[in-house]
N, C-alpha and C. Protein backbone atom coordinates (compact mmCIF):
# COMPACT_ATOMS: atom_id res chain seq x y z
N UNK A 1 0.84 -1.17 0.00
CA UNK A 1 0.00 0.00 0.00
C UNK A 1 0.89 1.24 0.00
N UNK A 2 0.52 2.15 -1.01
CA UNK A 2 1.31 3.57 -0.89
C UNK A 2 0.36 4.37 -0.12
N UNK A 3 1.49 5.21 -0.15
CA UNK A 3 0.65 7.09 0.51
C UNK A 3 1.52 7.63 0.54
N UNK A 4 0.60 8.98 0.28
CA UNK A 4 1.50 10.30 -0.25
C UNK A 4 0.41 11.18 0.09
N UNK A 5 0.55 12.17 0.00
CA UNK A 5 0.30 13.87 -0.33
C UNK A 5 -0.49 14.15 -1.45
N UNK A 6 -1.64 15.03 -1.43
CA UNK A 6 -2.19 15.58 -2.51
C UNK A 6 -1.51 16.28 -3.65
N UNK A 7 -0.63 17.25 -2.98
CA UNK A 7 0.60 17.79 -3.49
C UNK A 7 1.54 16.76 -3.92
N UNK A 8 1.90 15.81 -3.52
CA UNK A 8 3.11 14.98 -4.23
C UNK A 8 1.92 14.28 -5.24
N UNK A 9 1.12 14.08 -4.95
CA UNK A 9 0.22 12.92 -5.94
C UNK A 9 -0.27 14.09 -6.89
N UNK A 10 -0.01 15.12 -7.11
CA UNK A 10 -0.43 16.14 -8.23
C UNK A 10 0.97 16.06 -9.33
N UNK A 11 1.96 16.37 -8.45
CA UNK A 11 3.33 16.35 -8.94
C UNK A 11 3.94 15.08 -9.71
N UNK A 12 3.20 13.69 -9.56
CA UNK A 12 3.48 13.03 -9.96
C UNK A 12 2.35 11.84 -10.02
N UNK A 13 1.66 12.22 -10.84
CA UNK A 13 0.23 11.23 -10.93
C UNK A 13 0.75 10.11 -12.08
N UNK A 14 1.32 10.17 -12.64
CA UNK A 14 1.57 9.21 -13.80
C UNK A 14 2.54 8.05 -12.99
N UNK A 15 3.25 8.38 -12.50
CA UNK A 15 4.20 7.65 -11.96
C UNK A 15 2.98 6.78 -10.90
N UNK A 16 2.84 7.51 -10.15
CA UNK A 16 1.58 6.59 -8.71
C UNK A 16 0.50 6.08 -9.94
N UNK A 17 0.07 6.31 -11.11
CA UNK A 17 -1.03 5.43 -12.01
C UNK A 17 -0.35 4.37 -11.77
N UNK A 18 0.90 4.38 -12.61
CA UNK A 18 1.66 3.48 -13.45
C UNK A 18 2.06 2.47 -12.29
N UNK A 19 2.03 2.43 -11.18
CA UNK A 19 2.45 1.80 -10.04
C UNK A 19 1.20 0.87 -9.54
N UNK A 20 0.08 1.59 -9.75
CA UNK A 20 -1.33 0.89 -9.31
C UNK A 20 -1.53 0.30 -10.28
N UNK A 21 -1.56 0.34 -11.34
CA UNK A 21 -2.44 -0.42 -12.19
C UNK A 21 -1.32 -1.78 -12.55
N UNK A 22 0.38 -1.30 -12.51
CA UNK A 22 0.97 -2.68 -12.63
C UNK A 22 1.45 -3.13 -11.82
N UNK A 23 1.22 -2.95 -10.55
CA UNK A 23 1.87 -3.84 -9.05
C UNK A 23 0.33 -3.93 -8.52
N UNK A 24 -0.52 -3.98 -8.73
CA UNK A 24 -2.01 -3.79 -8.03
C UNK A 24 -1.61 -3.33 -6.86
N UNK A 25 -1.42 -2.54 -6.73
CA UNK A 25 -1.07 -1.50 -5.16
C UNK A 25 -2.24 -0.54 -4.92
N UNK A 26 -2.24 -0.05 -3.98
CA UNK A 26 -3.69 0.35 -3.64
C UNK A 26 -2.97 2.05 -3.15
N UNK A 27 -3.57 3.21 -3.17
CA UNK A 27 -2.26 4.74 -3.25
C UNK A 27 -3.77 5.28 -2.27
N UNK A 28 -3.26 5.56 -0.89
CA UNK A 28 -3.73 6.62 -0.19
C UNK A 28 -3.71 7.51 -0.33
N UNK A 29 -4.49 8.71 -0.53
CA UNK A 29 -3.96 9.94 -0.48
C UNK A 29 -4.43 10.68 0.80
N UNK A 30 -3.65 10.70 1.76
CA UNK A 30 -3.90 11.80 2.95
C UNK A 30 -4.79 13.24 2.52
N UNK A 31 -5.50 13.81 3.17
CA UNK A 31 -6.04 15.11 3.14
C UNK A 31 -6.78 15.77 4.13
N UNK A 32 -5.86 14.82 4.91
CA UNK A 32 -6.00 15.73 7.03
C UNK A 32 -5.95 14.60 7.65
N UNK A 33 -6.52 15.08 9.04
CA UNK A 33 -7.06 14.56 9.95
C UNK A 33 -8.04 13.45 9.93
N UNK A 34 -7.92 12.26 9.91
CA UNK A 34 -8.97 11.33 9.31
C UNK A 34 -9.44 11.35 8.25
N UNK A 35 -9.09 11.78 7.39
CA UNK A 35 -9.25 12.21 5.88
C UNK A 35 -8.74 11.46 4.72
N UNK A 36 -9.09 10.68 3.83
CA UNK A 36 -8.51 10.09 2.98
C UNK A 36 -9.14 9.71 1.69
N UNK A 37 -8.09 9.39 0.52
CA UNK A 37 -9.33 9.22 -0.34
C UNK A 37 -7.92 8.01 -0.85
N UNK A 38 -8.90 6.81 -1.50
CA UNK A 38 -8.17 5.31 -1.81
C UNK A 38 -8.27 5.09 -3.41
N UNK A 39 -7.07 5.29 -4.09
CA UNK A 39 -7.64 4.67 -5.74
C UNK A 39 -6.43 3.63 -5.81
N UNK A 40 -7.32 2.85 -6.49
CA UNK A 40 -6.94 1.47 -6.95
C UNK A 40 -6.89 0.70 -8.31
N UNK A 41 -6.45 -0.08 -8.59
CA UNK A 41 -6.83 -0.44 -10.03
C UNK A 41 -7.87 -1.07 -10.33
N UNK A 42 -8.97 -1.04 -11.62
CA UNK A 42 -9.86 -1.08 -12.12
C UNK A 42 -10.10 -2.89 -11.28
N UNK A 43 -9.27 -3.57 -12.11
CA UNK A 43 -8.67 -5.15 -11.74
C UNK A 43 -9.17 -5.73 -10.20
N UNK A 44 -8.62 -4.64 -9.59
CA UNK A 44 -8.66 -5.01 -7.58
C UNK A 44 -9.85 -4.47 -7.29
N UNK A 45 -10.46 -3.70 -7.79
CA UNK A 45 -12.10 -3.11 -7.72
C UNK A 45 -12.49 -3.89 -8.22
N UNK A 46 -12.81 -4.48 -9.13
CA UNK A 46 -13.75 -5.67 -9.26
C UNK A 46 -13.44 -6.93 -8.56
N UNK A 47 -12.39 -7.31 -8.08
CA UNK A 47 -11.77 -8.17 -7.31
C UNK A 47 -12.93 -8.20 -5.89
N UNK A 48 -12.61 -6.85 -5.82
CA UNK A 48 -13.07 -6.78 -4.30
C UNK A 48 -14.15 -6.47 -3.94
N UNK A 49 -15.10 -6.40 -5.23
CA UNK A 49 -16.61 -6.15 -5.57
C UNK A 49 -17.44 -7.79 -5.53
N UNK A 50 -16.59 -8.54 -6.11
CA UNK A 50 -17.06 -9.79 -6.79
C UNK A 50 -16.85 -10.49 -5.18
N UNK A 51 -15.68 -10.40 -4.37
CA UNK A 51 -15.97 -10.93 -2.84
C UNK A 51 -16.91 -10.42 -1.88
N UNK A 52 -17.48 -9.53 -2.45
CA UNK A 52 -18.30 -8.68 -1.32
C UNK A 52 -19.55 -9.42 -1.56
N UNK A 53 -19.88 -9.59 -3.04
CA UNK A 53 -20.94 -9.74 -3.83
C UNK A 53 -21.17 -11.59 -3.27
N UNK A 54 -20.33 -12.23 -3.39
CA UNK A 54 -20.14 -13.28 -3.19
C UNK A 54 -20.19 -13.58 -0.91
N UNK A 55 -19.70 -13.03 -0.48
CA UNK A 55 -20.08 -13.33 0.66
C UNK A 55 -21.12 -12.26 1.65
N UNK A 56 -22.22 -11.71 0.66
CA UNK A 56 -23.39 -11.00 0.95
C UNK A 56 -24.17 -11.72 1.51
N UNK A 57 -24.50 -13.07 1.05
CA UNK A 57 -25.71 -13.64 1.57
C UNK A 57 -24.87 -15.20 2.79
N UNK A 58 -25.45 -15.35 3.65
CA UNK A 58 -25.38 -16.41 4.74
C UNK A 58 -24.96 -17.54 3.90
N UNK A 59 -25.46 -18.19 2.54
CA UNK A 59 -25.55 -19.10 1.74
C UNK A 59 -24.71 -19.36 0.94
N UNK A 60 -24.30 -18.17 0.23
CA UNK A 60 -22.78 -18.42 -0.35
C UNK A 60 -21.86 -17.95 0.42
N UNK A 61 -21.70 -17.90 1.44
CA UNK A 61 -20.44 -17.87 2.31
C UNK A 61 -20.78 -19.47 3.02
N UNK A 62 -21.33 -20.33 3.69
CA UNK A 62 -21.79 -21.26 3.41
C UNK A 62 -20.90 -22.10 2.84
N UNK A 63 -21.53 -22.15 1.28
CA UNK A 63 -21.04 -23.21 0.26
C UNK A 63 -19.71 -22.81 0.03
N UNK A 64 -19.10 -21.41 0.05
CA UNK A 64 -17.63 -21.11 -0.29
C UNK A 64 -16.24 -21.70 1.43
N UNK A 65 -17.22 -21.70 1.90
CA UNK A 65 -16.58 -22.55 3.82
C UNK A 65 -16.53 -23.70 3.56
N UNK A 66 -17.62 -24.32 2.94
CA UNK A 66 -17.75 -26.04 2.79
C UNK A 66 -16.63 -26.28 1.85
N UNK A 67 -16.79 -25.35 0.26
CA UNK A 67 -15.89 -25.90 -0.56
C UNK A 67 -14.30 -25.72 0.06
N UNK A 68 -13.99 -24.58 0.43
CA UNK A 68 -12.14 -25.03 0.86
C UNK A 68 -12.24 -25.39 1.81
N UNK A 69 -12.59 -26.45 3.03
CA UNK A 69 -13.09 -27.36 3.91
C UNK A 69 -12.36 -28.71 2.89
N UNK A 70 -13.51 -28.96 1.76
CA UNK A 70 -13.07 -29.73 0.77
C UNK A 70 -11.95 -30.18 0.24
N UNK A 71 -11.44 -28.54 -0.02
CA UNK A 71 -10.07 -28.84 -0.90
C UNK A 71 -9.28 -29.30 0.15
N UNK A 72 -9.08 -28.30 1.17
CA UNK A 72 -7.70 -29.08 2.68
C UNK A 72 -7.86 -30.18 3.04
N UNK A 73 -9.02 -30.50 3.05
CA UNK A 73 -9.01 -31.86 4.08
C UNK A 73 -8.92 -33.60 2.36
N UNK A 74 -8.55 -32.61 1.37
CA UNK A 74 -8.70 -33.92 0.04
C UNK A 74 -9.50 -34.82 -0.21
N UNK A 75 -10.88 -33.96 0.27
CA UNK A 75 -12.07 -34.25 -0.19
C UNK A 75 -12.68 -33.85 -1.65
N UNK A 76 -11.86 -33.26 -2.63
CA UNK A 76 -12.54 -32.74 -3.42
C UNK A 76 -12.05 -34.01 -4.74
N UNK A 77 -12.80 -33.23 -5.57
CA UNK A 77 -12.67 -34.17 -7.28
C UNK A 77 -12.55 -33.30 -8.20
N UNK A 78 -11.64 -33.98 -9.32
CA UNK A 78 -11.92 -33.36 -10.80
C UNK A 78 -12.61 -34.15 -11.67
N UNK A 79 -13.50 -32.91 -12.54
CA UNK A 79 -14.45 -33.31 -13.59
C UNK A 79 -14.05 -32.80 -14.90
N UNK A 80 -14.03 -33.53 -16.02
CA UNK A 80 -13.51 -33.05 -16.75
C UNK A 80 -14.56 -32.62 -17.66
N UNK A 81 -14.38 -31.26 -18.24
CA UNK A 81 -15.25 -30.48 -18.73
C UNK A 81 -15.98 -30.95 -20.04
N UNK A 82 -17.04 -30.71 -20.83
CA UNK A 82 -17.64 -30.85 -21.89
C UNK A 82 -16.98 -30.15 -22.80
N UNK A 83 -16.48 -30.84 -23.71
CA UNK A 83 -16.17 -29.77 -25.46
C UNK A 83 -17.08 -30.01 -26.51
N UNK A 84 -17.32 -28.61 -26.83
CA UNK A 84 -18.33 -28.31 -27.93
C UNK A 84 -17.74 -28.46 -29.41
């Protein structure tokens, strides 16, 4: 995780892009006292949309507990897929 300054992140926004979008790093920008604002790459926003989305309901958090339960303990199987 970076952080910097409004002022340094003005002075050099290309450089802090170019850092988020190819190290998926996540760039704080301070702007006081409890104050902050978080940009991230497009990639880790949906990342972290699709887990939210996914452990919203009691049910798929649930079945996502049971399944790696599965995988550790070498309970699970492979199926091999259908080709069209």
């Amino acid at each position: 995780m970076l952080t910097t300054t409004l002022s340094d992140f003005r002075k050099d926004i290309k450089r802090y892009f170019d850092q988020i979008s190819q190290n998926f790093e996540t760039l704080i920008i301070n702007r006081g006292k409890d104050s902050g604002i978080v940009i991230m790459s497009l990639a880790e926003y949906n990342s972290l949309k699709a887990t939210h989305h996914e452990l919203s309901s009691k049910t798929n958090e649930e079945r996502l507990d049971s399944a790696i339960q599965k995988l550790k303990s070498g309970k699970s199987f492979e199926k091999q897929l259908l080709e069209e």
